[in-house]
PDB file of N, CA and C in Angstrom:
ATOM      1  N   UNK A   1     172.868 -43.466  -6.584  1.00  0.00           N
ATOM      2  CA  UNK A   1     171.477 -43.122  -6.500  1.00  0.00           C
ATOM      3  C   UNK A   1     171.321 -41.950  -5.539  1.00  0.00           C
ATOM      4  N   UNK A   2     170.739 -40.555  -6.022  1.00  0.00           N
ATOM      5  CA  UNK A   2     170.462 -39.736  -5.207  1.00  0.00           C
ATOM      6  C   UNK A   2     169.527 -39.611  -4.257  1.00  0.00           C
ATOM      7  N   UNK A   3     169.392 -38.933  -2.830  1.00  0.00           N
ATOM      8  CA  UNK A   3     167.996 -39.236  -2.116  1.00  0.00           C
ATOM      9  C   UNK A   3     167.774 -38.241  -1.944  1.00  0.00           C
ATOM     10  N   UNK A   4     166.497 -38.444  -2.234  1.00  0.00           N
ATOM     11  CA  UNK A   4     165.202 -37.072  -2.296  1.00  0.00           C
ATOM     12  C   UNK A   4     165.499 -36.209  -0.941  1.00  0.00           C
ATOM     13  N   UNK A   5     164.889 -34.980  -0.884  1.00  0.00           N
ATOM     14  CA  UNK A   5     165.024 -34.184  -0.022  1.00  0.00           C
ATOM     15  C   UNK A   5     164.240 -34.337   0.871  1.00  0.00           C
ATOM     16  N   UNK A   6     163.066 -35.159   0.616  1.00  0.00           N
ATOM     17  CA  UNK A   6     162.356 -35.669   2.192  1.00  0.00           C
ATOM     18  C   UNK A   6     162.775 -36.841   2.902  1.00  0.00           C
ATOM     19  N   UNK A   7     163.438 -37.635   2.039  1.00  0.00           N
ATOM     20  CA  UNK A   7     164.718 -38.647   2.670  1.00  0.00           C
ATOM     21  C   UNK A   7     165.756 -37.598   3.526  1.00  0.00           C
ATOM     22  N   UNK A   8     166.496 -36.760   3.336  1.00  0.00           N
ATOM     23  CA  UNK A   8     167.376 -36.347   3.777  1.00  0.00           C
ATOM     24  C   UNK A   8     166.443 -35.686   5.012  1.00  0.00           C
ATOM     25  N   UNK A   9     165.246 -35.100   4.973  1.00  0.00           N
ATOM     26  CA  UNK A   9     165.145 -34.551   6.251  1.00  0.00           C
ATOM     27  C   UNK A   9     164.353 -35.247   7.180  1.00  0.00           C
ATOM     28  N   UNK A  10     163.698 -36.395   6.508  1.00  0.00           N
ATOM     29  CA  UNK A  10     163.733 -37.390   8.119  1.00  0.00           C
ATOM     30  C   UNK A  10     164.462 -38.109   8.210  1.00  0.00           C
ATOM     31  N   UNK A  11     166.008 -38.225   7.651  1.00  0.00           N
ATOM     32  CA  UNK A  11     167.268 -38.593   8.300  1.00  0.00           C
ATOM     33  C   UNK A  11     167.302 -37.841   9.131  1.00  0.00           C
ATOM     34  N   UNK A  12     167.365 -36.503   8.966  1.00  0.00           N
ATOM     35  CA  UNK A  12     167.565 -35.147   9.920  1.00  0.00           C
ATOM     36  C   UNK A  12     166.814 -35.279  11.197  1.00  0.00           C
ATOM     37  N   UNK A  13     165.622 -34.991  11.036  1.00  0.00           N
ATOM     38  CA  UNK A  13     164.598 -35.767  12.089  1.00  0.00           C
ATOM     39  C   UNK A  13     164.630 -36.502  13.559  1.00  0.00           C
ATOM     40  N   UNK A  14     164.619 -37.836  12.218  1.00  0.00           N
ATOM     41  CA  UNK A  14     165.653 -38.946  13.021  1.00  0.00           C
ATOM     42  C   UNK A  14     166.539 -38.968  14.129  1.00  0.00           C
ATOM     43  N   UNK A  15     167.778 -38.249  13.478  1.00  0.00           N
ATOM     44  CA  UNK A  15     168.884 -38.227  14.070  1.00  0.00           C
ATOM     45  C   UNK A  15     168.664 -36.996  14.920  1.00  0.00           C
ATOM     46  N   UNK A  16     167.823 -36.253  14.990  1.00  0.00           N
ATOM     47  CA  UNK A  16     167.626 -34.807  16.253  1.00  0.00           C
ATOM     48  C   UNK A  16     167.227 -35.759  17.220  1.00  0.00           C
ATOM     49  N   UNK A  17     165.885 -35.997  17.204  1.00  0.00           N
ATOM     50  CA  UNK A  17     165.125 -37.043  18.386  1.00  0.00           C
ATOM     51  C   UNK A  17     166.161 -38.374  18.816  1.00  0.00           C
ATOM     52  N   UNK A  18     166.967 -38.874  18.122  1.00  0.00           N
ATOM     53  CA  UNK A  18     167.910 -39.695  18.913  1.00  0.00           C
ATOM     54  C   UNK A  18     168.831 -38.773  19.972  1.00  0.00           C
ATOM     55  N   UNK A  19     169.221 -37.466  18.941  1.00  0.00           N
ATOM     56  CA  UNK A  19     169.827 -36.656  20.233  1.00  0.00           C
ATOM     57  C   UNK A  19     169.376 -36.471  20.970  1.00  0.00           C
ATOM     58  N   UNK A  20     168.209 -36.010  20.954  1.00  0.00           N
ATOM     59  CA  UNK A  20     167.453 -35.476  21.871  1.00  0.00           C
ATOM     60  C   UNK A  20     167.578 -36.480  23.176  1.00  0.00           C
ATOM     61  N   UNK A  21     166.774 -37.242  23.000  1.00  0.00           N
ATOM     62  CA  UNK A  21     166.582 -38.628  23.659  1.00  0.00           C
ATOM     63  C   UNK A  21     167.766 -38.809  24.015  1.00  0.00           C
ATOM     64  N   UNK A  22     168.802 -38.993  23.702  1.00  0.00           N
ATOM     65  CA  UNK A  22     170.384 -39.236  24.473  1.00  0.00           C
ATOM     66  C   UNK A  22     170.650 -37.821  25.268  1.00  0.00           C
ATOM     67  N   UNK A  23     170.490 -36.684  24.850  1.00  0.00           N
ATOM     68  CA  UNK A  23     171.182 -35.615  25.471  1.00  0.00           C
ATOM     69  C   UNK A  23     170.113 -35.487  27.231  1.00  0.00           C
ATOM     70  N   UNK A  24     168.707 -36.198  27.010  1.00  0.00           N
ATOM     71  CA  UNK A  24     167.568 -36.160  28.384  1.00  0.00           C
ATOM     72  C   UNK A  24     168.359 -37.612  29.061  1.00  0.00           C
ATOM     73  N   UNK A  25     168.708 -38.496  28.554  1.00  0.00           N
ATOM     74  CA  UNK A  25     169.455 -39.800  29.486  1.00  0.00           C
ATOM     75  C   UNK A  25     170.707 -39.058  30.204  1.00  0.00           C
ATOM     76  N   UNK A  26     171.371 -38.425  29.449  1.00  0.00           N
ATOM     77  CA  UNK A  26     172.572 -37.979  29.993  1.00  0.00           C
ATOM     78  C   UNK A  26     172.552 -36.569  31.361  1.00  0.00           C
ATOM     79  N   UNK A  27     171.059 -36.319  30.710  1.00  0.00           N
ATOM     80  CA  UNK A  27     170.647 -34.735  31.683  1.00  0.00           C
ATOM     81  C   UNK A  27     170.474 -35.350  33.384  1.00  0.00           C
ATOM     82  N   UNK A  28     169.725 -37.050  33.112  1.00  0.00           N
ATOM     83  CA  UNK A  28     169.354 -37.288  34.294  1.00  0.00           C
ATOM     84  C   UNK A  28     170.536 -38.317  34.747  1.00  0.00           C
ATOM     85  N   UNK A  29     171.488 -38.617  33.830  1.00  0.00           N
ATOM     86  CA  UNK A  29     172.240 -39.147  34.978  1.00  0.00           C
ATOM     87  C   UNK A  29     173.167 -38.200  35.633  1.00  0.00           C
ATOM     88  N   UNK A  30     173.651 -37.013  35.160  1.00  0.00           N
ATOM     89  CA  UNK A  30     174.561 -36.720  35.921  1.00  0.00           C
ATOM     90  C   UNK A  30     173.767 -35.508  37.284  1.00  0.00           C
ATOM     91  N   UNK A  31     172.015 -35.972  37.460  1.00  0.00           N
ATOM     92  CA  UNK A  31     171.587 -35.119  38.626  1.00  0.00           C
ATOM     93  C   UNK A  31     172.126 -34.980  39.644  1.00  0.00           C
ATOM     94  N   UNK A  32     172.606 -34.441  40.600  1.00  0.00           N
ATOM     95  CA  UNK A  32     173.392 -34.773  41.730  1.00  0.00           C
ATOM     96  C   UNK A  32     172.490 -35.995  42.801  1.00  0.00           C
ATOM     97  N   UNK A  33     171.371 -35.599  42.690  1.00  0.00           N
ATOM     98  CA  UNK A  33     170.211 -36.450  43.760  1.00  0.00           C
ATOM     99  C   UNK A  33     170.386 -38.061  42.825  1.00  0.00           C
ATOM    100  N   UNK A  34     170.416 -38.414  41.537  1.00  0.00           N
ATOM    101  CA  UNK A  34     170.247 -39.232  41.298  1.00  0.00           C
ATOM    102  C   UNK A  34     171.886 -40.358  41.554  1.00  0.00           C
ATOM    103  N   UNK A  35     173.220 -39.235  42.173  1.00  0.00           N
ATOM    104  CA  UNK A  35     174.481 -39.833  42.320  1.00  0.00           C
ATOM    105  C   UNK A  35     174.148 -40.075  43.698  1.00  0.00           C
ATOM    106  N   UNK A  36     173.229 -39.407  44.334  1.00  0.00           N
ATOM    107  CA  UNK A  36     173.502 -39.604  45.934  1.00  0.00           C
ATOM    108  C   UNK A  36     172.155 -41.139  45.943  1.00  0.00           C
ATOM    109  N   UNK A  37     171.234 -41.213  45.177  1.00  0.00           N
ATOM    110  CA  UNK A  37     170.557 -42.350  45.511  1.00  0.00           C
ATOM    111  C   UNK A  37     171.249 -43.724  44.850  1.00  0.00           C
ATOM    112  N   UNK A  38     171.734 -43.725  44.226  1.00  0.00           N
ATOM    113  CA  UNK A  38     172.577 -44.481  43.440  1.00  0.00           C
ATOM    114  C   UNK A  38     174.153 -45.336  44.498  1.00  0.00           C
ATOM    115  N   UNK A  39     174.046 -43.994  44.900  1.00  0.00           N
ATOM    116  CA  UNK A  39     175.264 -44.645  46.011  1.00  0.00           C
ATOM    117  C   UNK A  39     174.888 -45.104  47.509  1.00  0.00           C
ATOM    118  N   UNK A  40     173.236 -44.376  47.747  1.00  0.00           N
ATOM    119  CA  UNK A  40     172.620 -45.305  49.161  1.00  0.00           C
ATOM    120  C   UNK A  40     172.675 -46.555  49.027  1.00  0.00           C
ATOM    121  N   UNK A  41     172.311 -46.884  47.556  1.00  0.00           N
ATOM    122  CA  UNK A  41     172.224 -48.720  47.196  1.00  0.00           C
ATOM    123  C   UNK A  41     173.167 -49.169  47.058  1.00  0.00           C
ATOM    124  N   UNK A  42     174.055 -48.305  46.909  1.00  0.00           N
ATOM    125  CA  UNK A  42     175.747 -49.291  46.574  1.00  0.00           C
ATOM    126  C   UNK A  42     175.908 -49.605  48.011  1.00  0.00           C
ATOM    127  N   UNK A  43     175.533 -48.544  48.797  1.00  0.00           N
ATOM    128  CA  UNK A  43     176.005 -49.072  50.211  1.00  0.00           C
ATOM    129  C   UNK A  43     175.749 -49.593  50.923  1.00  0.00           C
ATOM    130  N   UNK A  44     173.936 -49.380  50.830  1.00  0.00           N
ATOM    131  CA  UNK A  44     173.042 -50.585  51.729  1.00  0.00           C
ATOM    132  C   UNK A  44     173.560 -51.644  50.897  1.00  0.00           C
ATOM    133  N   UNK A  45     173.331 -51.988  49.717  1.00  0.00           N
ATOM    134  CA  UNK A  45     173.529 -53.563  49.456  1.00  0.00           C
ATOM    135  C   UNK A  45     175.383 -54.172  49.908  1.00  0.00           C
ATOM    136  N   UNK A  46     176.071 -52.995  49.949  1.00  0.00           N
ATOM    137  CA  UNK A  46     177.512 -54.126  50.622  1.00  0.00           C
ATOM    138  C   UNK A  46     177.467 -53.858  51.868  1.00  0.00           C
ATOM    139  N   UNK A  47     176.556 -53.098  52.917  1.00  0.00           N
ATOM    140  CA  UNK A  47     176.609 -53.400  54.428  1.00  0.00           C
ATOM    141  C   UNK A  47     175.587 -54.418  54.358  1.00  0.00           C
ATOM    142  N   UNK A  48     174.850 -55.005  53.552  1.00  0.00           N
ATOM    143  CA  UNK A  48     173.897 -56.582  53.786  1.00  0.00           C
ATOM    144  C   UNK A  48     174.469 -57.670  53.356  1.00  0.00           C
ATOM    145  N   UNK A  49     176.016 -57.463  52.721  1.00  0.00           N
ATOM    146  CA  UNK A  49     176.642 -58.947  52.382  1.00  0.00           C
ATOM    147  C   UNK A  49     176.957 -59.220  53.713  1.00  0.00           C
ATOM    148  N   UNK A  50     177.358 -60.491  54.191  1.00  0.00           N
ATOM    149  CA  UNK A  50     177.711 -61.106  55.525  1.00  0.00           C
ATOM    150  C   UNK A  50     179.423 -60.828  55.667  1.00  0.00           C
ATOM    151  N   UNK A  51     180.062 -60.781  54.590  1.00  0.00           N
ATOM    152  CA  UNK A  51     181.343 -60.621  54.854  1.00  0.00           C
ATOM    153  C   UNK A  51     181.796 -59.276  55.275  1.00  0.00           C
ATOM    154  N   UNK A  52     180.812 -58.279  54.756  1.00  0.00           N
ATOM    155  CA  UNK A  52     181.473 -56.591  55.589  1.00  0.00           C
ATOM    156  C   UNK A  52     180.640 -56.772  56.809  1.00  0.00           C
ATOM    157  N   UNK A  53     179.725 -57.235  57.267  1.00  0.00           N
ATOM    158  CA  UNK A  53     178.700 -57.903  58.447  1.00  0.00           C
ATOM    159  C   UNK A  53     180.210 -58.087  59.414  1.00  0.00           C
ATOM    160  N   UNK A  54     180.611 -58.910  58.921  1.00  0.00           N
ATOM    161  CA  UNK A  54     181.182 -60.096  60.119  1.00  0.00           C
ATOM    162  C   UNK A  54     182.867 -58.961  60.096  1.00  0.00           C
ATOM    163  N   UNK A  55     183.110 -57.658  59.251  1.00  0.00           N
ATOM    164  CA  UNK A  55     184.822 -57.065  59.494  1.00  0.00           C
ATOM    165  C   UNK A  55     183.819 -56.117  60.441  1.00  0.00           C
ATOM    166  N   UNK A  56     183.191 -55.034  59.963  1.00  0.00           N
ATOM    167  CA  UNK A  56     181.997 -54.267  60.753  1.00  0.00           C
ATOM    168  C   UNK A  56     182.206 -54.760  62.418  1.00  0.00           C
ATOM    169  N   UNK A  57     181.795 -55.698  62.284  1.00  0.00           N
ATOM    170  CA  UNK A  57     181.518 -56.326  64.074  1.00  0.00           C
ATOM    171  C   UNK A  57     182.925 -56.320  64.768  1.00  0.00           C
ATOM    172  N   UNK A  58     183.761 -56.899  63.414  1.00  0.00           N
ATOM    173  CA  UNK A  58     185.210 -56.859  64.407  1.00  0.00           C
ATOM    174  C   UNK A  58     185.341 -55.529  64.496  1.00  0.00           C
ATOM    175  N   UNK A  59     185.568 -54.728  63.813  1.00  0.00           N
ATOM    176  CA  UNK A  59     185.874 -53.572  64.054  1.00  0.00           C
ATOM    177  C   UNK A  59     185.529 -52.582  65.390  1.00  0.00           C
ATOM    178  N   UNK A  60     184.020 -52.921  65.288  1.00  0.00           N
ATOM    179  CA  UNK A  60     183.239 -52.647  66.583  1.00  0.00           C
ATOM    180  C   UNK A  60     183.679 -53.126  67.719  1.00  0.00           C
ATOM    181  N   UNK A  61     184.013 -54.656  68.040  1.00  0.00           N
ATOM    182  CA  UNK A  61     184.639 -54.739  68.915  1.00  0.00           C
ATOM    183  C   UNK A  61     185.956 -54.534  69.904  1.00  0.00           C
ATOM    184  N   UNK A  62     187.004 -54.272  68.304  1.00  0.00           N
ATOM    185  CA  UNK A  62     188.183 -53.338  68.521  1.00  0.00           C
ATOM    186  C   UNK A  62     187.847 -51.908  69.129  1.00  0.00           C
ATOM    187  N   UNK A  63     186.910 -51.737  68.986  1.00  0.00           N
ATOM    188  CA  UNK A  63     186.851 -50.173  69.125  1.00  0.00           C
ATOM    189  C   UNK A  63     186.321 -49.773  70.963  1.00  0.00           C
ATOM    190  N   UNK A  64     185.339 -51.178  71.019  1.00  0.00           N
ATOM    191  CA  UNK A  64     184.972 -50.979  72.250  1.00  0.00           C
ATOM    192  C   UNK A  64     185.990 -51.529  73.333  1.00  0.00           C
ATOM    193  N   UNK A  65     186.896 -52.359  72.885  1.00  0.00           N
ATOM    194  CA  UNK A  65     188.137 -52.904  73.427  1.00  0.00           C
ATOM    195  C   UNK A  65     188.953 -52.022  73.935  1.00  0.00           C
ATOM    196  N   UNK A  66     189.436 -50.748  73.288  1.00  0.00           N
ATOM    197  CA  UNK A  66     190.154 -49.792  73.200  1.00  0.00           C
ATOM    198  C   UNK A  66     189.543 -48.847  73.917  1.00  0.00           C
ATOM    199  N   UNK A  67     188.446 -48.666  74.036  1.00  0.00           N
ATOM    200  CA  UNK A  67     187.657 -47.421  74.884  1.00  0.00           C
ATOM    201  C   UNK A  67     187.924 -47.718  76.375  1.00  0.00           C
ATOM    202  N   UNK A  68     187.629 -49.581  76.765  1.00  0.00           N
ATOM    203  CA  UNK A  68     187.608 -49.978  78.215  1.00  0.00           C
ATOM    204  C   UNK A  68     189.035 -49.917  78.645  1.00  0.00           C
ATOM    205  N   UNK A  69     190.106 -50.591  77.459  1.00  0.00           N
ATOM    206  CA  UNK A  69     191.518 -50.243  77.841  1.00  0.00           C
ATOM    207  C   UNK A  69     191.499 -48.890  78.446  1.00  0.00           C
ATOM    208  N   UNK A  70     191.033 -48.520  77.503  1.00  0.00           N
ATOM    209  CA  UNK A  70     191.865 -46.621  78.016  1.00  0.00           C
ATOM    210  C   UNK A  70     190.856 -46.351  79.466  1.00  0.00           C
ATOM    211  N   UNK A  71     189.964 -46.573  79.863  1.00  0.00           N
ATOM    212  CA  UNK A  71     189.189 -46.669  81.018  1.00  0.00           C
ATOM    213  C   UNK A  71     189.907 -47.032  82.031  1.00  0.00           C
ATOM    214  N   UNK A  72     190.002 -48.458  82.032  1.00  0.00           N
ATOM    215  CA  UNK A  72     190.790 -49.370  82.364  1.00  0.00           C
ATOM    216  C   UNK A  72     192.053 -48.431  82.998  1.00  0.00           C
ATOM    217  N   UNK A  73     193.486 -48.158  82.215  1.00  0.00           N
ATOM    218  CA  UNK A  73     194.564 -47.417  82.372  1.00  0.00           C
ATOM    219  C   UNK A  73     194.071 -46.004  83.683  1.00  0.00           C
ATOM    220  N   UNK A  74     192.796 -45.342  82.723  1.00  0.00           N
ATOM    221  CA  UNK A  74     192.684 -44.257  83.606  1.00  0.00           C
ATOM    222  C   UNK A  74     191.967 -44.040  84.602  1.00  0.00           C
ATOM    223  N   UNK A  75     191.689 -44.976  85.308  1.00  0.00           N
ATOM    224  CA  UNK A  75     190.853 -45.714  86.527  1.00  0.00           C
ATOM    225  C   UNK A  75     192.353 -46.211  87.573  1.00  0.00           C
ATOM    226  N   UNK A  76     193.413 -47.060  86.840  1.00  0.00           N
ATOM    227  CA  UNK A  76     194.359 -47.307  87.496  1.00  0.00           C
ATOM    228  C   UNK A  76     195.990 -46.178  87.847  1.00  0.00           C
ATOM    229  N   UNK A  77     195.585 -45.136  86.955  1.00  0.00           N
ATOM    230  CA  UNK A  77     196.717 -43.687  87.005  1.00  0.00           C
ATOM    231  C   UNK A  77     195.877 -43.342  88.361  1.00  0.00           C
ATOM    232  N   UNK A  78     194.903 -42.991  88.550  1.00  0.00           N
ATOM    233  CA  UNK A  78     193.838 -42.153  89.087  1.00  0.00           C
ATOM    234  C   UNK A  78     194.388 -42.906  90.565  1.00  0.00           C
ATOM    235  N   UNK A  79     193.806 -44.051  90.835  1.00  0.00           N
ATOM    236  CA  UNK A  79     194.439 -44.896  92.125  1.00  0.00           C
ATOM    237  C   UNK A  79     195.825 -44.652  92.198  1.00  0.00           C
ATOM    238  N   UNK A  80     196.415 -44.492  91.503  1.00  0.00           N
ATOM    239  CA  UNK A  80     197.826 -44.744  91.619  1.00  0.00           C
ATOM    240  C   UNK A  80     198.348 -43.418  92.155  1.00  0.00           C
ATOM    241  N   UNK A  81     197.882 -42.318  91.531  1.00  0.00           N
ATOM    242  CA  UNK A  81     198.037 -40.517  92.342  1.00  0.00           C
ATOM    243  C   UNK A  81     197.463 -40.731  93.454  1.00  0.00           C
ATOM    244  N   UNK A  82     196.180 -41.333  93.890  1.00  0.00           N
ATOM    245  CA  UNK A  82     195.898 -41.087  95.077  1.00  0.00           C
ATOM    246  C   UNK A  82     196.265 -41.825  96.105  1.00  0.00           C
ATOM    247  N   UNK A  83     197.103 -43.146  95.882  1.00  0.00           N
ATOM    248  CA  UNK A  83     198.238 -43.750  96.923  1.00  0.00           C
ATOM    249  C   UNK A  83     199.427 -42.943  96.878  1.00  0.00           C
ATOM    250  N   UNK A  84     199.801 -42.577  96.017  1.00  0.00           N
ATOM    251  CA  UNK A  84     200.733 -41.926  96.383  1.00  0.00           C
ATOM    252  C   UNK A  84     200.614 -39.987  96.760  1.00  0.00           C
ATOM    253  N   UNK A  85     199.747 -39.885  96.938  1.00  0.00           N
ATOM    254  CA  UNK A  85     199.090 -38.562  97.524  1.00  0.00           C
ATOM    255  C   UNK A  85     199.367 -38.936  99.364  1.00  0.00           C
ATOM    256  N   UNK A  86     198.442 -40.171  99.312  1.00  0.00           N
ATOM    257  CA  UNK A  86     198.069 -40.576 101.079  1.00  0.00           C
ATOM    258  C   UNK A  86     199.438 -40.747 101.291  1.00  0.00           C
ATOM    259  N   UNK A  87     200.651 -41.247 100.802  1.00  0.00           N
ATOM    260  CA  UNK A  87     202.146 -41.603 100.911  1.00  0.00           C
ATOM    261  C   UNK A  87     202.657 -40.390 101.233  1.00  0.00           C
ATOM    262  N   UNK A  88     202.272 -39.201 100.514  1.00  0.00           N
ATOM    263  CA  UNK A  88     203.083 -38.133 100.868  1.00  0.00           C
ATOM    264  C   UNK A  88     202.627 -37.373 101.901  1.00  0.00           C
ATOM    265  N   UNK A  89     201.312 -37.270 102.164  1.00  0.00           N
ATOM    266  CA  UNK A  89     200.378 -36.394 103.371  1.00  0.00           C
ATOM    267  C   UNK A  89     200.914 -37.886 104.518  1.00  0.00           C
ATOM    268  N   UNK A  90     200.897 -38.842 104.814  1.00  0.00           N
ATOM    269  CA  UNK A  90     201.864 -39.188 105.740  1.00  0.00           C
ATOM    270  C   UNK A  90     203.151 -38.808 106.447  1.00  0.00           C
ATOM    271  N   UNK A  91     203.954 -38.273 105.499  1.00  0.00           N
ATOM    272  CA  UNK A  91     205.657 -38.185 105.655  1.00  0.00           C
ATOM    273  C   UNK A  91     205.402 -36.713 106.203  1.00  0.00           C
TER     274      UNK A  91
END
């Protein structure tokens, strides 16, 4: 069965406005603004699970651990030149 020529061109039609309509979905996903809001939410929502919550904190506390160490060390070099400074201005 053959189809008429106004069958064939609102197949045509048809199938433009589906492109169309797909080629504007595809225009706005690859916006750059719409990759950067897309990924604020990826990130706020896994810094609000409790389990990156609770590595986060350790981490933090490693970090502040390591700052007082090294404090710590260079508080006790520091004393340690200046006893042995007063040791040598003695002799």
């Amino acid at each position: 069965m053959a189809r008429s020529t106004d069958d064939i061109q609102r197949d045509i039609e048809r199938t433009r406005r589906q492109l169309a309509g797909t080629l504007d979905e595809l225009t706005n996903r690859t916006k750059p603004q719409n990759f950067v809001n897309d990924a604020k939410v990826q990130a706020t929502s896994k810094l609000q699970e409790p389990q990156t919550q609770k590595v986060l904190a350790g981490v933090a506390v490693a970090v502040v651990g390591l700052i007082a160490l090294g404090i710590a060390r260079s508080r006790r070099r520091s004393n340690d030149i200046k006893e042995l400074q007063k040791l040598l201005a003695q002799r």
